[in-house]
C-alpha atoms as a PDB file:
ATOM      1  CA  UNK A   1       8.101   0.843 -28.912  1.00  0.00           C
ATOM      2  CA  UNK A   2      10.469   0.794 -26.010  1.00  0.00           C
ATOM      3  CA  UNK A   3      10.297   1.588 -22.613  1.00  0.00           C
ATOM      4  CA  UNK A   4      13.880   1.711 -20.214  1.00  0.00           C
ATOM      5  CA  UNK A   5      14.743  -1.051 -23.012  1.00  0.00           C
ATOM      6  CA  UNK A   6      11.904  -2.952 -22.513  1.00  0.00           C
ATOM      7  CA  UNK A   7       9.101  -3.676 -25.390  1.00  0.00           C
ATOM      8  CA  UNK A   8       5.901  -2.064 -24.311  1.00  0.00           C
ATOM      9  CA  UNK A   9       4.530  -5.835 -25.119  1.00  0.00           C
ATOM     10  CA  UNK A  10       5.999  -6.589 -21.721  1.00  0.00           C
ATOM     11  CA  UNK A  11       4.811  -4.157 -19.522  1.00  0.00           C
ATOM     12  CA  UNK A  12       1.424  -5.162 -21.310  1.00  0.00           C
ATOM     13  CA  UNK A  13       1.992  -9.165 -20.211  1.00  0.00           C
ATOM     14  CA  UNK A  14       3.449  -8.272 -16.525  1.00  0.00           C
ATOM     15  CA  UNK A  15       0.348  -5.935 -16.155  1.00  0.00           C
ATOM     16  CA  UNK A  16      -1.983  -8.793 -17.034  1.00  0.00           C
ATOM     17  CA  UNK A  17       0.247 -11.378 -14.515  1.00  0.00           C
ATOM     18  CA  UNK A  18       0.424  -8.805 -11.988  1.00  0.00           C
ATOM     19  CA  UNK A  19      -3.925  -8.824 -12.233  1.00  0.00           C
ATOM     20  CA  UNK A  20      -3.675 -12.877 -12.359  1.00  0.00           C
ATOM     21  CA  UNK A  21      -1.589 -13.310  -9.335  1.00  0.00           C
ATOM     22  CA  UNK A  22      -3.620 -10.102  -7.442  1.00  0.00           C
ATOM     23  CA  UNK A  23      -6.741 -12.196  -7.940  1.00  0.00           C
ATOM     24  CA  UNK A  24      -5.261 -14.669  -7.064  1.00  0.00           C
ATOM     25  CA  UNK A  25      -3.831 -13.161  -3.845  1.00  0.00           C
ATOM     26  CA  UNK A  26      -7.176 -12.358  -2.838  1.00  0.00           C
ATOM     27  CA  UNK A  27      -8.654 -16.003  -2.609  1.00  0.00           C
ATOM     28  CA  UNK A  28      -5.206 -16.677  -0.962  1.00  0.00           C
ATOM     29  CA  UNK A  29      -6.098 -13.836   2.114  1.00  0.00           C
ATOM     30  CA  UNK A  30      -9.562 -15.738   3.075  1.00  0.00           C
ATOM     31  CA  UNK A  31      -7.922 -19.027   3.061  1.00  0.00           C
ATOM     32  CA  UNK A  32      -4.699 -18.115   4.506  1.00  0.00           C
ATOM     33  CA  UNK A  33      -6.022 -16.910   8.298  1.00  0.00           C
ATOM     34  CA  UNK A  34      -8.093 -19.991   8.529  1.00  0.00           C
ATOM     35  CA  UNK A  35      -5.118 -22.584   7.643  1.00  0.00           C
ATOM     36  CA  UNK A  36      -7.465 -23.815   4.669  1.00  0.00           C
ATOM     37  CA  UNK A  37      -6.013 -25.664   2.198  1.00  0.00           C
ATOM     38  CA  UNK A  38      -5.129 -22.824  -1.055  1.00  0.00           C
ATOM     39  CA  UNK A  39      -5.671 -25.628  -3.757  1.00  0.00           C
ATOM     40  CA  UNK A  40      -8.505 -27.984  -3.396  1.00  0.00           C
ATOM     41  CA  UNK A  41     -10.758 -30.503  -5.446  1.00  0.00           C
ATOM     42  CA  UNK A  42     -13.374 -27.610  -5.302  1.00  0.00           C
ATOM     43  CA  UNK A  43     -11.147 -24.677  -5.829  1.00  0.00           C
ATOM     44  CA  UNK A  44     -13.061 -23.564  -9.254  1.00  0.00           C
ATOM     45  CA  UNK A  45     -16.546 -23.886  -7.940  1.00  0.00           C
ATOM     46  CA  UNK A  46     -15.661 -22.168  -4.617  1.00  0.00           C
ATOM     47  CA  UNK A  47     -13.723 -19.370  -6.816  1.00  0.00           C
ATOM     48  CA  UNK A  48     -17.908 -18.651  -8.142  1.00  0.00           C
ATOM     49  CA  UNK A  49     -19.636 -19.232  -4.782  1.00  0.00           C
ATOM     50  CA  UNK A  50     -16.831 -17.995  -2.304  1.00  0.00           C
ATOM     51  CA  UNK A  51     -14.562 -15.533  -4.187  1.00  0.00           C
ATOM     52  CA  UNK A  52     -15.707 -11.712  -5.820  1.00  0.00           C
ATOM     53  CA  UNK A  53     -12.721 -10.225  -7.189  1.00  0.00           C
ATOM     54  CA  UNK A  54     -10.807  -7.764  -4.979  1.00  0.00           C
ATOM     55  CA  UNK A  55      -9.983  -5.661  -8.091  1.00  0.00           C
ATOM     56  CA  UNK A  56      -7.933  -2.902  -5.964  1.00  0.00           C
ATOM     57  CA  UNK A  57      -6.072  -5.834  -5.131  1.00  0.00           C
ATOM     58  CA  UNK A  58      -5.508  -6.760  -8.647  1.00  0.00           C
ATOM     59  CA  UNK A  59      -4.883  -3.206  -9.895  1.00  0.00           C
ATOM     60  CA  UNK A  60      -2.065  -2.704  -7.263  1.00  0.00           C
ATOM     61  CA  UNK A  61      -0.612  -5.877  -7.928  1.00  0.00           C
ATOM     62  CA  UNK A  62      -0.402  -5.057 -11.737  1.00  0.00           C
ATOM     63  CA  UNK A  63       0.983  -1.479 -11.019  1.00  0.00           C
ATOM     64  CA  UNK A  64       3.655  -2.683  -8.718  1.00  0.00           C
ATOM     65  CA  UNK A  65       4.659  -5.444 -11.393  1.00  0.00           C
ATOM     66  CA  UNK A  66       4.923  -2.601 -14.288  1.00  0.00           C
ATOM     67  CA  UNK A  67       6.856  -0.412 -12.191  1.00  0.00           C
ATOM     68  CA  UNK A  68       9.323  -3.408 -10.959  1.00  0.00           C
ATOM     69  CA  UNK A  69       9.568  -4.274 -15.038  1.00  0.00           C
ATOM     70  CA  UNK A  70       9.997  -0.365 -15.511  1.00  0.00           C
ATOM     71  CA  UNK A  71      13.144  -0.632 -12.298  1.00  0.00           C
ATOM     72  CA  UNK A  72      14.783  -3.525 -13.181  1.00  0.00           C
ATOM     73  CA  UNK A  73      14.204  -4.075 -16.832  1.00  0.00           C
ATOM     74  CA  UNK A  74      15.102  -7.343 -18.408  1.00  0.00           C
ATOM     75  CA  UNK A  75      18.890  -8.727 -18.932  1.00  0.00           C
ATOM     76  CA  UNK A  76      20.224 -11.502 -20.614  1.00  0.00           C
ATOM     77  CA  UNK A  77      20.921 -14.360 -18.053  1.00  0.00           C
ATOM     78  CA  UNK A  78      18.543 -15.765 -15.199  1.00  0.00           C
ATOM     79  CA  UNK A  79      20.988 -14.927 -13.161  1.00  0.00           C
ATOM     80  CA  UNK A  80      21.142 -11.126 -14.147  1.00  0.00           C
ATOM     81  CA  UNK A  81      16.811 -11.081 -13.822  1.00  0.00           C
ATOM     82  CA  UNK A  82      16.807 -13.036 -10.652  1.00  0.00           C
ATOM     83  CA  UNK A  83      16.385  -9.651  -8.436  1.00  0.00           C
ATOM     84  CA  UNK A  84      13.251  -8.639 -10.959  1.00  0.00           C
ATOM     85  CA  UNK A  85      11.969 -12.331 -10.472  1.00  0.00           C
ATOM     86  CA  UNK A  86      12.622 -12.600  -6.860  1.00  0.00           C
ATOM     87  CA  UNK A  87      10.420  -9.317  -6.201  1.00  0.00           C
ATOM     88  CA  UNK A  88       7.687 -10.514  -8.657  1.00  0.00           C
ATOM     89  CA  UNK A  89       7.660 -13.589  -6.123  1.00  0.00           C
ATOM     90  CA  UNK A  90       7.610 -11.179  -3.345  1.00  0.00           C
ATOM     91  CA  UNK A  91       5.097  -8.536  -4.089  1.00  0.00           C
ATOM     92  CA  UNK A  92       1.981 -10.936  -3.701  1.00  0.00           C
ATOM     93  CA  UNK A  93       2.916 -12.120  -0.257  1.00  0.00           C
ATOM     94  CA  UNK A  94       3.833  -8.703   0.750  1.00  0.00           C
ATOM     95  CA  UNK A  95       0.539  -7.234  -0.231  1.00  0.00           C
ATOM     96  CA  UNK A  96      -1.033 -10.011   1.648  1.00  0.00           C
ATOM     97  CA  UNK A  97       0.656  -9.473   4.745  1.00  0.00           C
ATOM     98  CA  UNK A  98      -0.303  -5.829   4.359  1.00  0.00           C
ATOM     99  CA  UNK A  99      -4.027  -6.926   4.005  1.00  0.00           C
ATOM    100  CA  UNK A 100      -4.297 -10.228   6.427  1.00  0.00           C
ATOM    101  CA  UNK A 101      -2.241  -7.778   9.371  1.00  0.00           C
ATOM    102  CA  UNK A 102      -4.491  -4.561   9.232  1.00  0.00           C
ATOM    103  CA  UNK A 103      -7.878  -6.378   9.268  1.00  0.00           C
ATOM    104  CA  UNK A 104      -6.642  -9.103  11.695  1.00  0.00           C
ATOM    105  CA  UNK A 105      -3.984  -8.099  13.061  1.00  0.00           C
ATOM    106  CA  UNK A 106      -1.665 -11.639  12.314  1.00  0.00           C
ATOM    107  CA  UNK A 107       0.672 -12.468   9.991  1.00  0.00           C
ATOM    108  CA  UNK A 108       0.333 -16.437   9.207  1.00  0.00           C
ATOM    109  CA  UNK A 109       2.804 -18.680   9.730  1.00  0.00           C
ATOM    110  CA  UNK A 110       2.482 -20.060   6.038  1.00  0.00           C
ATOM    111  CA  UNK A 111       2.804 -16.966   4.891  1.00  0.00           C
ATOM    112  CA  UNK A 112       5.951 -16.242   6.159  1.00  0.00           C
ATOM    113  CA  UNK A 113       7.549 -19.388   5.919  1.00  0.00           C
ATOM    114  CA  UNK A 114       6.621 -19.163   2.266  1.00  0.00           C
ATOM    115  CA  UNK A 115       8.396 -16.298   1.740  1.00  0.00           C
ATOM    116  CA  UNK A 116      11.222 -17.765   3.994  1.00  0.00           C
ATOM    117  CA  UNK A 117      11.443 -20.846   2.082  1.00  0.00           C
ATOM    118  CA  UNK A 118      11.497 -18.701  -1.602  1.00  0.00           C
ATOM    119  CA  UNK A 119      13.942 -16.519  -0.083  1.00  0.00           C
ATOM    120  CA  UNK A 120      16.566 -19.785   0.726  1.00  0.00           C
ATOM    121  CA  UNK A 121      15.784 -20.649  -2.839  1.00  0.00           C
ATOM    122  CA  UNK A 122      17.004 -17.168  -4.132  1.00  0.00           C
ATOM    123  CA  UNK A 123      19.900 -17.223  -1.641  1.00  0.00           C
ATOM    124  CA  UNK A 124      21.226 -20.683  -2.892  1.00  0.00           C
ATOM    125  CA  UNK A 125      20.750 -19.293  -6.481  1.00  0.00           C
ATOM    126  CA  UNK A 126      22.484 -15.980  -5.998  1.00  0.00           C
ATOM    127  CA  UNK A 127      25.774 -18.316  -4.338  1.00  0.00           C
ATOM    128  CA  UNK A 128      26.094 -20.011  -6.839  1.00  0.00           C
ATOM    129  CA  UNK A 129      27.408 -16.719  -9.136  1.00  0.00           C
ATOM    130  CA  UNK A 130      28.436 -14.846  -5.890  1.00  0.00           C
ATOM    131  CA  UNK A 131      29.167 -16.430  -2.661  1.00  0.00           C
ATOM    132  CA  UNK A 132      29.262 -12.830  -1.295  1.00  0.00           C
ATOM    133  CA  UNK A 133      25.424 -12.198  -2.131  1.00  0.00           C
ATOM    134  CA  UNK A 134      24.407 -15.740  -0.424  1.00  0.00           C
ATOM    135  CA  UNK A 135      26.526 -14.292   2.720  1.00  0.00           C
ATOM    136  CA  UNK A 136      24.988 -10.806   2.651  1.00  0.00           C
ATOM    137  CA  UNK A 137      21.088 -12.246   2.231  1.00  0.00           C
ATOM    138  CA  UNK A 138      22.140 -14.530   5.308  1.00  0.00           C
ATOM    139  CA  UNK A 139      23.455 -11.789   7.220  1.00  0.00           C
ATOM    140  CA  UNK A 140      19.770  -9.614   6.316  1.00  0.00           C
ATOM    141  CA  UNK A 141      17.916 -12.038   7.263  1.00  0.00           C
ATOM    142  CA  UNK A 142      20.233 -12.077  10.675  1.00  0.00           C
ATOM    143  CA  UNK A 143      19.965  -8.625  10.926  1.00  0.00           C
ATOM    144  CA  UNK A 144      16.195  -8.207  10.324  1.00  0.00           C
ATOM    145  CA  UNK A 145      15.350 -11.032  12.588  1.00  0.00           C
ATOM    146  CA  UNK A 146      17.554  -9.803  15.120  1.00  0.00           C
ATOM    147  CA  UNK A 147      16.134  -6.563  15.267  1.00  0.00           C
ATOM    148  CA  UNK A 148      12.741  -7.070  15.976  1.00  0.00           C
ATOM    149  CA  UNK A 149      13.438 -10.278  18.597  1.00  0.00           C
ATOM    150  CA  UNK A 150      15.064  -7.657  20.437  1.00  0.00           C
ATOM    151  CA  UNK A 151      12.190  -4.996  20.595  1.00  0.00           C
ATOM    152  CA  UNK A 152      10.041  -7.371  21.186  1.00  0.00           C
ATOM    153  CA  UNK A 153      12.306  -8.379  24.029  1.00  0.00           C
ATOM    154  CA  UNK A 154      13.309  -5.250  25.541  1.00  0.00           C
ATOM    155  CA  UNK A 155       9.740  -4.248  25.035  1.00  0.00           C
ATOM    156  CA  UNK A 156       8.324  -6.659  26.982  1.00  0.00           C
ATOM    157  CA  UNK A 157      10.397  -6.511  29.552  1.00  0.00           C
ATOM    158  CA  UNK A 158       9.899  -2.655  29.864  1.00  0.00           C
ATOM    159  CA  UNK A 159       5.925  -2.420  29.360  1.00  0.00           C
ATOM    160  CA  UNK A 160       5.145  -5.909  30.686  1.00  0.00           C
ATOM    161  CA  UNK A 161       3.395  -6.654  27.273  1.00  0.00           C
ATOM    162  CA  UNK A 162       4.684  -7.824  23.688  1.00  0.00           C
ATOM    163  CA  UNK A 163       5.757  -4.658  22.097  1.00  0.00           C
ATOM    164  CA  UNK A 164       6.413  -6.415  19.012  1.00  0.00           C
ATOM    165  CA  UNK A 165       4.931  -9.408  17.593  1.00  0.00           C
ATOM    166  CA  UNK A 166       6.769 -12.674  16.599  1.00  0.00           C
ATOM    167  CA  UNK A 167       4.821 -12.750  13.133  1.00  0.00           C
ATOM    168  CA  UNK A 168       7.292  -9.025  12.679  1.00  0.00           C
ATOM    169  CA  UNK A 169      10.079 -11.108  13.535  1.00  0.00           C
ATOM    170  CA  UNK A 170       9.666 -14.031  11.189  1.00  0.00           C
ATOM    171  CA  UNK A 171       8.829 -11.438   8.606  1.00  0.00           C
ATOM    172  CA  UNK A 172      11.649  -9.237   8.976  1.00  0.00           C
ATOM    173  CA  UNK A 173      14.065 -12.419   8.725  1.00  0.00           C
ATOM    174  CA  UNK A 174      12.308 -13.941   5.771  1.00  0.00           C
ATOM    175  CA  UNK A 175      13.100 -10.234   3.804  1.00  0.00           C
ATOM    176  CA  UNK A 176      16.039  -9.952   4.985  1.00  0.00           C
ATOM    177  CA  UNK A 177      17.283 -12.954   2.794  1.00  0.00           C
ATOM    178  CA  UNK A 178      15.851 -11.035  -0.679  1.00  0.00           C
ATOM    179  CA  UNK A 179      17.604  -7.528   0.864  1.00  0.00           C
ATOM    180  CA  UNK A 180      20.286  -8.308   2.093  1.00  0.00           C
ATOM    181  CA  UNK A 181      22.590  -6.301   4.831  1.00  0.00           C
ATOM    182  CA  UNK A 182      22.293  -2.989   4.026  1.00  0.00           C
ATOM    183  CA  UNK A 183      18.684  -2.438   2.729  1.00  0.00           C
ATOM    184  CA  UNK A 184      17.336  -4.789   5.594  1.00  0.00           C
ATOM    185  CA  UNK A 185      17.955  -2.092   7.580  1.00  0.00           C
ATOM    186  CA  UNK A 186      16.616   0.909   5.560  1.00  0.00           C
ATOM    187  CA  UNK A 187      13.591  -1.087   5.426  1.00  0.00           C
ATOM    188  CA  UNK A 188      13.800  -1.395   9.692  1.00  0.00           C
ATOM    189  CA  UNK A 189      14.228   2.117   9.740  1.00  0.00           C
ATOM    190  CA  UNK A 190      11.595   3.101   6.997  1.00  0.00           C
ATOM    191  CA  UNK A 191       9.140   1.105   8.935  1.00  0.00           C
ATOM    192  CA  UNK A 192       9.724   2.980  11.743  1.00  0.00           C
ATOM    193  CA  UNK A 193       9.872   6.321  10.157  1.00  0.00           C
ATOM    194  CA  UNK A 194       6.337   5.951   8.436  1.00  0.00           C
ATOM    195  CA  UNK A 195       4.396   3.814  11.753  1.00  0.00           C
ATOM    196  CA  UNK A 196       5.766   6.931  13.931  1.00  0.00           C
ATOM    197  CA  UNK A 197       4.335   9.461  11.162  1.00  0.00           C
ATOM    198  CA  UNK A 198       1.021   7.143  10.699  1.00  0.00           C
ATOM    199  CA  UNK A 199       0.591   6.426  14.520  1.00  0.00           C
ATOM    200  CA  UNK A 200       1.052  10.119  15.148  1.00  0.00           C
ATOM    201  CA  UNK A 201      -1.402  11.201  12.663  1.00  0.00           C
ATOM    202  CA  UNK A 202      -4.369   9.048  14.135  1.00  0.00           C
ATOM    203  CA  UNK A 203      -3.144   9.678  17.725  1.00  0.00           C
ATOM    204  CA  UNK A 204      -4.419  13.173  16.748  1.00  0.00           C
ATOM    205  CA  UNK A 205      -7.214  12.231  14.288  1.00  0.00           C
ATOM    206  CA  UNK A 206      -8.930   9.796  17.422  1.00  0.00           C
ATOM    207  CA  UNK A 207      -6.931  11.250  20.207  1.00  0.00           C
ATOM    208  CA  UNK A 208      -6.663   8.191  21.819  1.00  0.00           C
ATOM    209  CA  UNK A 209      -4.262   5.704  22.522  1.00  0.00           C
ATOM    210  CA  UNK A 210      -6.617   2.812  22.876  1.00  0.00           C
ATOM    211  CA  UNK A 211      -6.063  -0.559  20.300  1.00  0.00           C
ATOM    212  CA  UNK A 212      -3.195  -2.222  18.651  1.00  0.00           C
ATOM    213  CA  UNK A 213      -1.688  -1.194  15.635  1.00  0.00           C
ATOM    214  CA  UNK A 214      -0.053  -3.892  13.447  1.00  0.00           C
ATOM    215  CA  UNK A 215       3.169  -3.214  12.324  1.00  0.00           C
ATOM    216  CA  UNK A 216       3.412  -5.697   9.580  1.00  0.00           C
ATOM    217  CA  UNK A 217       1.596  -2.746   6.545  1.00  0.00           C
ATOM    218  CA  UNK A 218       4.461  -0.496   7.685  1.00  0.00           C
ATOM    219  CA  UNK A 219       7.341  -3.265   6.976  1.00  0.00           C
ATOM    220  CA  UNK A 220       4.901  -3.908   4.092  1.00  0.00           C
ATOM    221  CA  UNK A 221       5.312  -0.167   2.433  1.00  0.00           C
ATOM    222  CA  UNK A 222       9.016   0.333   3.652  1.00  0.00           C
ATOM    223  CA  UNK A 223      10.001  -2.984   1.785  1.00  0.00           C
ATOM    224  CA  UNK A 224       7.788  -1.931  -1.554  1.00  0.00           C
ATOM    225  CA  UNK A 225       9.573   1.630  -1.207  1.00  0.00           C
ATOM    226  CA  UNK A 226      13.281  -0.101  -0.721  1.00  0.00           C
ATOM    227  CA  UNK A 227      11.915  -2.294  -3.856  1.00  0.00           C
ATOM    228  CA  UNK A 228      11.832   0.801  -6.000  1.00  0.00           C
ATOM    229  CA  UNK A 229      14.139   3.500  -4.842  1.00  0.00           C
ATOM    230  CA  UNK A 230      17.485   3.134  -5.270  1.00  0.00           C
ATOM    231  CA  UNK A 231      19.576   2.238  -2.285  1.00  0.00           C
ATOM    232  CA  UNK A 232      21.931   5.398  -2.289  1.00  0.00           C
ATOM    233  CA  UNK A 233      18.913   7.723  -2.664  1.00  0.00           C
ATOM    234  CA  UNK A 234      17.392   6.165   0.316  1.00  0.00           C
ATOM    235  CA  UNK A 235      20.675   6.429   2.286  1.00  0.00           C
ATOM    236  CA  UNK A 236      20.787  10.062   1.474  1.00  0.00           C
ATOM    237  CA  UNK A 237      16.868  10.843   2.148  1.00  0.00           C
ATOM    238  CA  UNK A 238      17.360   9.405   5.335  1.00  0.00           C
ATOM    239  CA  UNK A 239      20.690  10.581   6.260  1.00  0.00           C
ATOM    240  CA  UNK A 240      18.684  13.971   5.875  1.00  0.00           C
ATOM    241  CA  UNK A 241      15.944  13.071   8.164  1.00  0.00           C
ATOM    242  CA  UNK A 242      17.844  11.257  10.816  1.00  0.00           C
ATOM    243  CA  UNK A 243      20.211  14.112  10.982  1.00  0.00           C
ATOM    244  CA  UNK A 244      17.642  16.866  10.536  1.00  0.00           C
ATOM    245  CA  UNK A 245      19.671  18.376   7.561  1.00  0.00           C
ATOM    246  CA  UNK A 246      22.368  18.621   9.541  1.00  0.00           C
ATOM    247  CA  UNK A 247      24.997  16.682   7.712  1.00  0.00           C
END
């Protein structure tokens, strides 16, 4: 049986990885804010003592791997699945960003040159079919970097405190060399779109203003939803909004 071309045998193996690398993910987001070590001498009998399965975690991470399989599909060359694999890479370290931000408010700096360091990888790879890909992840990651430096910036220099943290910055460049030009900034955009909608909806839920919000979850969901949607149906959808139905 066949799914969008693809054996239902691998949806049923990415599912399992996805749970794998989910549980995975979760012994990663204790170690991660501390700057422990991720693989040590003890690392099975601290996975008993330490570690209880974060199975939401795990579920999510096998959902988001099916539906990735599901978007993508699988092709013939390495070269033709390297967006599928480069995403699989991604979706762990997004999810704990997403996690590590909203309890404590950070993004670690391993984290992000992780995904930094993976995304050079997948930039070298990609210029080595298409020069023109390597030049449009460099210019995302330009773009997405560039962005948030200047809000934070601007911010600062407006409310006298950071309006946006450097651990958004580092983020936003490390994406923008796995989205290149165009979807960097959809995701920018989404992310503002969706903390706006969010911020205004417990604004009214506390009514107060008090506390920091991390921004990092709402970079987090805009990059998932860029991940999945395709690029001219985001364009459009937000062409609507943006415009108010205008155009």
């Amino acid at each position: 049986m066949y799914i969008n071309d693809v054996h239902i045998l691998a949806y049923l193996f990415i599912a399992l990885l996805g749970g794998a690398v989910g549980f995975f993910s979760g012994w990663c987001n204790e170690r991660l804010p501390e700057n422990k070590k991720i693989f040590t001498k003890e690392i099975l009998l601290e996975y008993k003592t330490k570690l209880k399965p974060n199975y939401i975690l795990m579920f999510i991470t096998a959902i988001l791997y099916v539906i990735l399989l599901y978007r993508y599909g699988i092709r013939d060359t390495f070269v033709e699945n390297l967006t599928l694999i480069q995403y699989l890479l991604l979706t762990p370290m997004l999810l704990s960003t997403f996690v590590i931000d909203k309890k404590l408010t950070i993004i670690p700096n391993r984290l992000s040159l992780t995904m930094f360091e993976i995304g050079l990888v997948v930039c070298f790879l990609n210029g080595i079919s298409n020069f023109t890909l390597a030049v449009n992840s460099v210019l995302g990651m330009l773009l997405g970097a560039g962005i948030f430096a200047i809000i934070s910036l601007v911010g600062g220099l407006i409310a006298g405190r950071e309006a946006m943290g450097m651990g958004d910055v580092k983020l936003m460049g490390a994406l923008g060399l796995y989205f290149g030009l165009i979807n960097t900034g959809i995701i920018s955009v989404l992310a503002f779109l969706i903390g706006a909608v969010i911020s205004i909806i417990i604004l009214i839920r506390k009514k107060s203003e008090d506390g920091y919000m991390p921004f990092g979850p709402f970079i987090v969901i805009a990059a998932f939803i860029t991940m999945i949607v395709p690029t001219g149906t985001l364009l459009n959808i937000l062409l609507e909004i943006l415009t108010l139905g205008l155009i």
